[in-house]
N, C-alpha and C. Protein backbone atom coordinates (compact mmCIF):
# COMPACT_ATOMS: atom_id res chain seq x y z
N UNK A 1 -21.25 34.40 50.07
CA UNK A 1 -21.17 35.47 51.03
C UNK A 1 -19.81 35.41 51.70
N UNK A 2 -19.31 36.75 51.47
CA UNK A 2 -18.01 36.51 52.02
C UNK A 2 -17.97 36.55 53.71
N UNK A 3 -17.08 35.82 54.25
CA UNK A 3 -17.11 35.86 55.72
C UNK A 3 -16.37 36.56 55.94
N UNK A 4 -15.75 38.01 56.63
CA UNK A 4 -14.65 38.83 56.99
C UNK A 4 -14.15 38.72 58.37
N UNK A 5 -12.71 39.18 58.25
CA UNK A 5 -12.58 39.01 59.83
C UNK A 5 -12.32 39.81 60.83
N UNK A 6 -13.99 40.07 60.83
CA UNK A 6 -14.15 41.31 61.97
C UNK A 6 -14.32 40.39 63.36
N UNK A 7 -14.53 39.41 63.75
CA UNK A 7 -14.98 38.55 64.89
C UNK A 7 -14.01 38.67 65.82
N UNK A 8 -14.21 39.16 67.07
CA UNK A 8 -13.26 39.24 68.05
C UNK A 8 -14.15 38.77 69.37
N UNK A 9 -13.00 38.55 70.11
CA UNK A 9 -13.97 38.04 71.31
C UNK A 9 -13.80 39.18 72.67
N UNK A 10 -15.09 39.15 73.24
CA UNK A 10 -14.91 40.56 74.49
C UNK A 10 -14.76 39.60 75.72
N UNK A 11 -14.44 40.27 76.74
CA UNK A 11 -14.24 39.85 78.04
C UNK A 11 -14.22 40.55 79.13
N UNK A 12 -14.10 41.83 78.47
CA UNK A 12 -13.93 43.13 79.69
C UNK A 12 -14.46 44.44 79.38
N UNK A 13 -14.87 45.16 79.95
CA UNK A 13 -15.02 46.59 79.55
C UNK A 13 -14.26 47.38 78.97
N UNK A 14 -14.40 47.44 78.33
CA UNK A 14 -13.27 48.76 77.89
C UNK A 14 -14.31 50.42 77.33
N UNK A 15 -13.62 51.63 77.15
CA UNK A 15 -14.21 53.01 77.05
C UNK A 15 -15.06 52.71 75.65
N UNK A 16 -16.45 52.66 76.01
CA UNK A 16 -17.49 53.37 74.57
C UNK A 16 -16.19 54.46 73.93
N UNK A 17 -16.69 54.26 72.54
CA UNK A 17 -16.16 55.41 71.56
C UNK A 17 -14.47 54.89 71.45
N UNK A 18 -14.00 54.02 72.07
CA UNK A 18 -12.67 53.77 71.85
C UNK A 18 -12.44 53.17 70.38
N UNK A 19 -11.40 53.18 69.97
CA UNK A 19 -10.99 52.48 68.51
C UNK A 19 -9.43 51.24 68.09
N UNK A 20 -9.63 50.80 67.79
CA UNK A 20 -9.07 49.81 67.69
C UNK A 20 -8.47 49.86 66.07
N UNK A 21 -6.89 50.01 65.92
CA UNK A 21 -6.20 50.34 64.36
C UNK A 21 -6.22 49.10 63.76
N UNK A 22 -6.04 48.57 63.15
CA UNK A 22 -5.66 47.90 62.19
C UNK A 22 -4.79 47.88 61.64
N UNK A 23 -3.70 46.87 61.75
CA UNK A 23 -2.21 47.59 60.52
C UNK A 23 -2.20 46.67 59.59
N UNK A 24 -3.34 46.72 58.75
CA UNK A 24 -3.29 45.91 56.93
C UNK A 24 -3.60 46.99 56.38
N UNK A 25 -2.69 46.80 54.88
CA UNK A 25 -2.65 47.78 54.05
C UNK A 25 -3.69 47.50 53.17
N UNK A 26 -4.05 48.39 52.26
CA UNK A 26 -5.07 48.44 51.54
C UNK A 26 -5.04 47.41 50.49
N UNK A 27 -6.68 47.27 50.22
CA UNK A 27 -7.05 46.35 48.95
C UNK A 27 -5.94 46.97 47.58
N UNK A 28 -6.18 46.48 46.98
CA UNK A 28 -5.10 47.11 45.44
C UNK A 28 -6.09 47.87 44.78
N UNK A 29 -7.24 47.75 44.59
CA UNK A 29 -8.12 48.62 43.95
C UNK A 29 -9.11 50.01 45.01
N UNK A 30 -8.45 50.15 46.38
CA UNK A 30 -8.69 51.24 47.45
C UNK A 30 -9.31 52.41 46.66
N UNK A 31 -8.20 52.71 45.64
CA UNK A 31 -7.96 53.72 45.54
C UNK A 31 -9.17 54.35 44.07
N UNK A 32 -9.71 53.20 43.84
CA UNK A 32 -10.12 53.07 42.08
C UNK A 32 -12.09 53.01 42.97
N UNK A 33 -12.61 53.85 42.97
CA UNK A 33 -13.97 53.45 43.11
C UNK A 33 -15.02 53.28 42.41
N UNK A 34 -15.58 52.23 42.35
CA UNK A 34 -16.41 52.30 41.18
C UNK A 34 -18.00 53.00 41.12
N UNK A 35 -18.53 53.41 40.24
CA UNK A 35 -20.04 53.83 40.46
C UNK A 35 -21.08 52.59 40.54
N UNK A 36 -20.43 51.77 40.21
CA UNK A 36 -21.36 50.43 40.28
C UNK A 36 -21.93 50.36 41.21
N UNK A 37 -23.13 50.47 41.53
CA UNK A 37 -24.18 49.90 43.01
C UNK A 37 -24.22 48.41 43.36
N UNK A 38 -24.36 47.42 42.62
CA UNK A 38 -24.50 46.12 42.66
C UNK A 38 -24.04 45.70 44.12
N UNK A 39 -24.43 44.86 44.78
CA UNK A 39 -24.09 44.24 45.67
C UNK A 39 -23.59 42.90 45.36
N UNK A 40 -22.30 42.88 45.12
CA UNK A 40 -21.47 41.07 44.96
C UNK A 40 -21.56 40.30 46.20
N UNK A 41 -21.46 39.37 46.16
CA UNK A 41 -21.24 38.22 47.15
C UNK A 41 -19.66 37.67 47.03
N UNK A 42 -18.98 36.61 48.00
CA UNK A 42 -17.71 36.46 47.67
C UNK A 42 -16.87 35.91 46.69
N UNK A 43 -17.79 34.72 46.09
CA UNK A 43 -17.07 34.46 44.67
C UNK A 43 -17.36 35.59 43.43
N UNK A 44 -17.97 36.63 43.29
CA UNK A 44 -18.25 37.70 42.24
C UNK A 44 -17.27 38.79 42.90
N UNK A 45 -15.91 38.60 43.20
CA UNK A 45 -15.10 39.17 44.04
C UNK A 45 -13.74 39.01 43.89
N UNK A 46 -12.81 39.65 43.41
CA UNK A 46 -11.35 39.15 42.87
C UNK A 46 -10.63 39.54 44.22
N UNK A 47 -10.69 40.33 45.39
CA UNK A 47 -10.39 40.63 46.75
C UNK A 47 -11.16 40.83 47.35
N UNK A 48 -10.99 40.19 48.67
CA UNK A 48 -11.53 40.42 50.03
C UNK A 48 -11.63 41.56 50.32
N UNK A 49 -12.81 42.47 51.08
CA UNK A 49 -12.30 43.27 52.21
C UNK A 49 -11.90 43.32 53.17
N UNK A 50 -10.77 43.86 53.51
CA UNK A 50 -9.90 44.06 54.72
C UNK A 50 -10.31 44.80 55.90
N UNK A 51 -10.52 44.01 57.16
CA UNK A 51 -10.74 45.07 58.23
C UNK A 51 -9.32 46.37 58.19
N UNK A 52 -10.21 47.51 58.41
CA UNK A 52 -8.96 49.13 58.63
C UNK A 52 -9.13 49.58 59.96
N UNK A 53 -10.65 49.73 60.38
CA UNK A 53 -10.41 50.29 61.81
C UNK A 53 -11.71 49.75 62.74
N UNK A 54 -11.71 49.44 63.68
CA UNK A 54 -13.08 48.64 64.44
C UNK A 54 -13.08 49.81 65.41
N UNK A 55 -14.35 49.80 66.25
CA UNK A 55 -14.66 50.47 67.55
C UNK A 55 -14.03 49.09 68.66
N UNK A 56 -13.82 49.53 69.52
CA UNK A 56 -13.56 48.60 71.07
C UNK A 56 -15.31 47.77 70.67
N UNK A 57 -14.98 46.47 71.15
CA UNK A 57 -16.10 45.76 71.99
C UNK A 57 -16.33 45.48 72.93
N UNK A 58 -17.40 46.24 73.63
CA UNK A 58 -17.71 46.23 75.01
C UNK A 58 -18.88 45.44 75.02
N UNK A 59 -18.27 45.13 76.35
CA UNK A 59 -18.95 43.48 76.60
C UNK A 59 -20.69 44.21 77.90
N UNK A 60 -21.52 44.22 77.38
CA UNK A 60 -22.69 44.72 78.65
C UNK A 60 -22.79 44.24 79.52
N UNK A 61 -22.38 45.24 80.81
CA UNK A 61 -22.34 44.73 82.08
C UNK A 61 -23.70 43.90 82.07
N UNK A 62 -24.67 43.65 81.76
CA UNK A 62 -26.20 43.24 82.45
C UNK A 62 -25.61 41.72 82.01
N UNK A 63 -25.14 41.72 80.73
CA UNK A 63 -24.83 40.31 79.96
C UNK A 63 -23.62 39.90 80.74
N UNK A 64 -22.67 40.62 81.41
CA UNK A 64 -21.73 39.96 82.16
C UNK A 64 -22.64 39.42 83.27
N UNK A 65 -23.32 40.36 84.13
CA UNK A 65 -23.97 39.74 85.59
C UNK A 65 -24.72 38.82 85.38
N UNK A 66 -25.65 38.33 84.13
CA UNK A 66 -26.34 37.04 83.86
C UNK A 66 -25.60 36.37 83.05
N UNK A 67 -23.95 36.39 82.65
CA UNK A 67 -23.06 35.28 82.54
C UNK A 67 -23.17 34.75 80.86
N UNK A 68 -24.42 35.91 80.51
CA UNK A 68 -24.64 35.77 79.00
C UNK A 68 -23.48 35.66 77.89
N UNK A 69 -23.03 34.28 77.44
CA UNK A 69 -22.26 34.34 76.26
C UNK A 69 -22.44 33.89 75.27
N UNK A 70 -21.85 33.77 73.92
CA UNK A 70 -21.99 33.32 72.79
C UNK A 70 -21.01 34.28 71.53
N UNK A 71 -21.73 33.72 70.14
CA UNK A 71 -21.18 34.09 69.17
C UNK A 71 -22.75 34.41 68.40
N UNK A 72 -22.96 35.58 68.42
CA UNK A 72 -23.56 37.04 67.12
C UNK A 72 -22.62 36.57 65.68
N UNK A 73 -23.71 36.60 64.76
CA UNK A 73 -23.45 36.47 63.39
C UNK A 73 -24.45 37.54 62.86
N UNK A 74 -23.48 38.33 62.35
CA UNK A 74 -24.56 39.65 61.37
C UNK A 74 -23.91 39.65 59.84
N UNK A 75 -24.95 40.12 59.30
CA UNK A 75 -24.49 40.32 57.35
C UNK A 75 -24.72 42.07 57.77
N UNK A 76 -23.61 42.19 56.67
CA UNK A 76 -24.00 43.92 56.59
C UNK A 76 -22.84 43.84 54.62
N UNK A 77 -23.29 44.79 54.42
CA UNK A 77 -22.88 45.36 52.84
C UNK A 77 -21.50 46.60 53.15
N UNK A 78 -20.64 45.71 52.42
CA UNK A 78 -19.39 46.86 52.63
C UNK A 78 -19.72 47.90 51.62
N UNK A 79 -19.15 49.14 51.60
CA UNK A 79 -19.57 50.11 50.29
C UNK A 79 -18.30 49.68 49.70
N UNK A 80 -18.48 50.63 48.20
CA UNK A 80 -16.94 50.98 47.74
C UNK A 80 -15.91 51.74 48.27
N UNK A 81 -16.50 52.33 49.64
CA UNK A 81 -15.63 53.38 49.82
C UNK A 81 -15.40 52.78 51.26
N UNK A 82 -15.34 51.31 51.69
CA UNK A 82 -15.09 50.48 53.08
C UNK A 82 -15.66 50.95 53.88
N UNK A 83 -16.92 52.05 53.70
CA UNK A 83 -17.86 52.10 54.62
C UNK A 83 -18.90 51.03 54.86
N UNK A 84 -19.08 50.83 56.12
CA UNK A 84 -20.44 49.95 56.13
C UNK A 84 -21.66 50.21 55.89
N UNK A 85 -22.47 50.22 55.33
CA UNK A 85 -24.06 50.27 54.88
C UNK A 85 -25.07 50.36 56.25
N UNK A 86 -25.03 51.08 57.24
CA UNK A 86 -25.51 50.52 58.48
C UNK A 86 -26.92 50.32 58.43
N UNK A 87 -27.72 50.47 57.04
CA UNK A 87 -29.04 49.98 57.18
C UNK A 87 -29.14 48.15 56.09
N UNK A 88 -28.07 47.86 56.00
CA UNK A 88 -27.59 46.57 55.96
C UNK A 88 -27.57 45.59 56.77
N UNK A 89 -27.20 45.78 58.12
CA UNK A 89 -26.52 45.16 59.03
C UNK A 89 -27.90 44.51 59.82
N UNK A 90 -27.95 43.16 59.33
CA UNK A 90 -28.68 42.41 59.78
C UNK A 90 -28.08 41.36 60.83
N UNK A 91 -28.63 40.87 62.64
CA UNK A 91 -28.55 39.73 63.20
C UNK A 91 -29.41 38.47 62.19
N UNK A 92 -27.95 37.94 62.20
CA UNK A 92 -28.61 36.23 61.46
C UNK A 92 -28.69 35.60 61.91
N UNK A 93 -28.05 35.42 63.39
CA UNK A 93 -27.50 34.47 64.55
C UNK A 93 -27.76 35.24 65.90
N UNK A 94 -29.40 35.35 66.67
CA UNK A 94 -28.94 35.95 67.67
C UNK A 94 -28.46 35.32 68.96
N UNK A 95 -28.24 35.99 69.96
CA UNK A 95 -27.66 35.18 71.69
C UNK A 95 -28.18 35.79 72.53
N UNK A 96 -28.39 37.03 72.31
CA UNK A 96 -29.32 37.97 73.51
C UNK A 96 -29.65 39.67 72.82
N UNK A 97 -30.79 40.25 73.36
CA UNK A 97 -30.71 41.24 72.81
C UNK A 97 -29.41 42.22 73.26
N UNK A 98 -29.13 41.88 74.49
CA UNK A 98 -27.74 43.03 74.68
C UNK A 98 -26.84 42.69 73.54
N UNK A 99 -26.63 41.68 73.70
CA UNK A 99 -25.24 41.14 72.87
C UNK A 99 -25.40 41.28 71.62
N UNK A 100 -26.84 41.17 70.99
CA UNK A 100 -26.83 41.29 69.14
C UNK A 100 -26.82 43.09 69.30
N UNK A 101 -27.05 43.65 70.16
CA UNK A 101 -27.00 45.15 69.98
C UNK A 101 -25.63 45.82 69.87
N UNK A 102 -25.12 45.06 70.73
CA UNK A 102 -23.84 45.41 70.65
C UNK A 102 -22.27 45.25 69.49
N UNK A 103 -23.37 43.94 68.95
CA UNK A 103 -22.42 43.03 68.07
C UNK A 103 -23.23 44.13 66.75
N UNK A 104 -23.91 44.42 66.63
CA UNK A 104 -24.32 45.51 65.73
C UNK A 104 -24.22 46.64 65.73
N UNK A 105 -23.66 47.28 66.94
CA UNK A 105 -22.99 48.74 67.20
C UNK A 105 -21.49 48.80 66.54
N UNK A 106 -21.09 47.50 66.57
CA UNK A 106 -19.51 47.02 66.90
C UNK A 106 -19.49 47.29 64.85
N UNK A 107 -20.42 46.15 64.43
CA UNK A 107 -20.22 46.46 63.12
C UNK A 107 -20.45 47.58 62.20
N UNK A 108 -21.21 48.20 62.89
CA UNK A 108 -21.66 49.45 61.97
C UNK A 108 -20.48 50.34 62.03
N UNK A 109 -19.70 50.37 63.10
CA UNK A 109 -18.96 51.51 63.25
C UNK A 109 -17.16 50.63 62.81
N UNK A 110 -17.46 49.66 62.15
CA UNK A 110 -16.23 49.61 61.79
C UNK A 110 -15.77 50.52 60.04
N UNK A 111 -14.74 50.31 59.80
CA UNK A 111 -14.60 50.81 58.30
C UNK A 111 -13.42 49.34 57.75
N UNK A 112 -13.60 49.61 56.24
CA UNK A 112 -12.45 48.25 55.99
C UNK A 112 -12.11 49.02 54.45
N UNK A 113 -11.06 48.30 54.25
CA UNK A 113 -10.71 48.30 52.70
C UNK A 113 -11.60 47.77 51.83
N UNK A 114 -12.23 48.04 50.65
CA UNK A 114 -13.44 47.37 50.16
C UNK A 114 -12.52 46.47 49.36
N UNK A 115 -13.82 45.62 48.88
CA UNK A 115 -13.81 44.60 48.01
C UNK A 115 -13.31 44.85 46.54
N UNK A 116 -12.70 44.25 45.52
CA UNK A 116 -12.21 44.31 44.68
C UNK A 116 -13.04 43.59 43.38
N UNK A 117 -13.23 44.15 42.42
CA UNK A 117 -13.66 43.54 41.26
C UNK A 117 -13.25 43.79 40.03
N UNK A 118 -12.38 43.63 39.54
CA UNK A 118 -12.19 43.63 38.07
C UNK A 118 -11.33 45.33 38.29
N UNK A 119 -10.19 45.25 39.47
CA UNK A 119 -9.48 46.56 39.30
C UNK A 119 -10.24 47.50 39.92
N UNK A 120 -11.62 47.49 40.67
CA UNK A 120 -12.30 48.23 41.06
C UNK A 120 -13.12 48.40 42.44
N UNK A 121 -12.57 48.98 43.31
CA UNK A 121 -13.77 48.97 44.36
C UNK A 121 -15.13 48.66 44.32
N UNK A 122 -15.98 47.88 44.70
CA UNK A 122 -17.12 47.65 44.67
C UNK A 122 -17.90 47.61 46.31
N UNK A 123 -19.19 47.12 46.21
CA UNK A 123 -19.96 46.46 47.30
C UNK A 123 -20.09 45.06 47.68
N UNK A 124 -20.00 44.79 49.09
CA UNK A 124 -19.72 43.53 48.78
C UNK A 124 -20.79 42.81 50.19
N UNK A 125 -21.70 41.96 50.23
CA UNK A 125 -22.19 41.62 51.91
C UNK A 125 -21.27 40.87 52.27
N UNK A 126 -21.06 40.84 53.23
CA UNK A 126 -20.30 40.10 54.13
C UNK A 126 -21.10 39.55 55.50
N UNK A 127 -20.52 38.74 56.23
CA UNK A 127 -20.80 37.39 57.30
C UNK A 127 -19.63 37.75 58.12
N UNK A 128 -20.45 38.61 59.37
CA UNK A 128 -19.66 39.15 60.43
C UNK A 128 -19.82 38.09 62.11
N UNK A 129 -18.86 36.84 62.38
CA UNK A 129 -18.70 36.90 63.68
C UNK A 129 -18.84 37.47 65.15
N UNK A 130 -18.91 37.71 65.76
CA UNK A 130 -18.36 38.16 66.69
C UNK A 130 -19.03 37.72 68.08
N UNK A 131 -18.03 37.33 69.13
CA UNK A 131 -18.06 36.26 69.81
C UNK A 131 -17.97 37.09 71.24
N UNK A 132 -18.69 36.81 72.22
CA UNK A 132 -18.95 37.51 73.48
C UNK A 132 -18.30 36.05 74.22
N UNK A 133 -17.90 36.41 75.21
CA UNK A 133 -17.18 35.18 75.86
C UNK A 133 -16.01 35.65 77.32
N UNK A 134 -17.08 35.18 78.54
CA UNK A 134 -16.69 35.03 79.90
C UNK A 134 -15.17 34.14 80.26
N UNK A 135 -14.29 34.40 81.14
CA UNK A 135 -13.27 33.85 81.38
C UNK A 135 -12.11 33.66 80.95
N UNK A 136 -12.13 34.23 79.60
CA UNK A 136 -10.72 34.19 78.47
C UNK A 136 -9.78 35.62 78.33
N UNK A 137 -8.93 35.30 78.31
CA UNK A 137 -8.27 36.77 77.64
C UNK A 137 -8.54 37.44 76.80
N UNK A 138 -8.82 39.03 76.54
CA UNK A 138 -8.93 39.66 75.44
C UNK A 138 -8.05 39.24 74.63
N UNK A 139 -8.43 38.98 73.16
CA UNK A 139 -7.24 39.34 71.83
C UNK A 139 -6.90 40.93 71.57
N UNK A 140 -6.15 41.24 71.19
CA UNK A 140 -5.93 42.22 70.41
C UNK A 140 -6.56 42.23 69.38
N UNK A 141 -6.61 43.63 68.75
CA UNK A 141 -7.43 43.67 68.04
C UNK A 141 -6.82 43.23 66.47
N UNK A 142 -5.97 42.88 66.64
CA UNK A 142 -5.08 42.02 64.74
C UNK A 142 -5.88 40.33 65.53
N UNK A 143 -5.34 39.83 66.75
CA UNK A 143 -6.07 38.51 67.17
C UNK A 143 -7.16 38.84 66.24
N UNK A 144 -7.98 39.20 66.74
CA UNK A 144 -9.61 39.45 66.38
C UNK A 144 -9.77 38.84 65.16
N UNK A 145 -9.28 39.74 64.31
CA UNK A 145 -9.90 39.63 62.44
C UNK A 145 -8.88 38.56 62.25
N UNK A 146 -7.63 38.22 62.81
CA UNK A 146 -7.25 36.74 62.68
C UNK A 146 -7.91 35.71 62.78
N UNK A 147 -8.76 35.87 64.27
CA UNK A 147 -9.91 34.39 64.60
C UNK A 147 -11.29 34.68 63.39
N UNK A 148 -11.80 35.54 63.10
CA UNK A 148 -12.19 35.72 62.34
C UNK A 148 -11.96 35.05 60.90
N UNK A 149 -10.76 35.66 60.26
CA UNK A 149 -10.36 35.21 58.75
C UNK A 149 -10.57 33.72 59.22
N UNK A 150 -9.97 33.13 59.80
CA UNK A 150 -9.69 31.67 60.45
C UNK A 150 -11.22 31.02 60.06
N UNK A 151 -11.89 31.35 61.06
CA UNK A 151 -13.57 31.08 61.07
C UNK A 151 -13.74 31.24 59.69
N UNK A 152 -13.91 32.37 58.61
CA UNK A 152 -14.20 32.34 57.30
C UNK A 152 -13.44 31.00 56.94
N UNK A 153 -12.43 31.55 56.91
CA UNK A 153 -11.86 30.31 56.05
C UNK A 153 -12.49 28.79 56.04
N UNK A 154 -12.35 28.64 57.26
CA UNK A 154 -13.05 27.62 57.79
C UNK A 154 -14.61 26.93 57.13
N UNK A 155 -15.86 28.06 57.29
CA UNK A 155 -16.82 28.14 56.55
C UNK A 155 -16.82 28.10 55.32
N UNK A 156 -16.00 28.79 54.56
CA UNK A 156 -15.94 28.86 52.76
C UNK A 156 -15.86 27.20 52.62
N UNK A 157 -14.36 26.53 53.75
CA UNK A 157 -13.85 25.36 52.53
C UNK A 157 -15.47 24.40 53.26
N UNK A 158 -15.81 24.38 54.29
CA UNK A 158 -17.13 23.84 54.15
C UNK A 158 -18.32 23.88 53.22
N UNK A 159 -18.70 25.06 53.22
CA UNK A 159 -19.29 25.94 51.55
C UNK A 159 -19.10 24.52 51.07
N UNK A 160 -17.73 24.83 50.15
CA UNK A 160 -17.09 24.57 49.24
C UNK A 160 -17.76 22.76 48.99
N UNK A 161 -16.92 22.26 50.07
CA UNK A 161 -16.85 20.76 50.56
C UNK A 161 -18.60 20.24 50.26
N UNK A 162 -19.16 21.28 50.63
CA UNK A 162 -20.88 20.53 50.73
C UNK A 162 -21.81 21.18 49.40
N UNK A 163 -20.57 21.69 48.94
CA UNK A 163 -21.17 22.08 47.29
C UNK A 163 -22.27 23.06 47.15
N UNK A 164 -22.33 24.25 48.25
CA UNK A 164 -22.57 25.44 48.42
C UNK A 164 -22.49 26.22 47.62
């Protein structure tokens, strides 16, 4: 399962409906979509998908006034066309119901460059982060899918290491 790096951390309010760019360029196979339905995982995968555009993460006032923090882990299915699947998007990891609601608003409404297979856009699930957290500075939103990739990375060579 690929881990992507949508994981950013909130700290402040910012405007519902706001959006957050992304400046990575596209997968190499963007442009090539395939009809294939299959859902790959990350080693059945010759490229990652790339975060393209996130919504703002707003942090719920109720979860700020009870000091509620943590890190939300959701799976959701990228399409071929870097849409998200939003009847995919499963909490695997919850912390509160505000916060997995939100951390599931956050993912549904992102879009990314899809996954690559054999020259071809495909589907891919992915292992979405995202980290609610009192007292720190916002990242930007490139931070974000940086701490993110980081965290994947991190997880795969564990994977890897424990023969996953």
């Amino acid at each position: 399962m690929s881990l992507v790096g949508l994981a950013i951390a909130a700290v402040a309010c910012v405007p519902p409906g706001s959006r957050a760019v992304v400046q990575s360029g596209p997968t190499s196979c963007a442009s090539h979509v395939s009809i294939d339905s299959t859902v790959y995982d990350s080693p059945q995968v010759g490229e990652q998908p790339i975060a393209r555009v996130t919504p703002q993460l707003v942090y719920p006032a109720e979860a700020q006034r009870r000091k509620v923090q943590g890190r939300v882990v959701l799976t959701a299915v990228v399409n071929a066309d870097g849409s998200i699947d939003s009847t995919s998007v499963t909490v695997t990891h919850s912390v509160d119901p505000l916060l997995d609601a939100e951390a599931r608003r956050f993912v549904t409404g992102a879009t990314l460059w899809p996954a690559c297979r054999e020259g071809v856009a495909v589907r891919e699930r992915i292992h979405v982060p995202v980290v609610f957290s009192l007292g720190t500075p916002v990242p930007g939103a490139r931070d974000g899918f940086l701490i993110g990739l980081a965290v994947g990375l991190g997880a795969l060579m564990g994977a890897v290491m424990m023969g996953r």
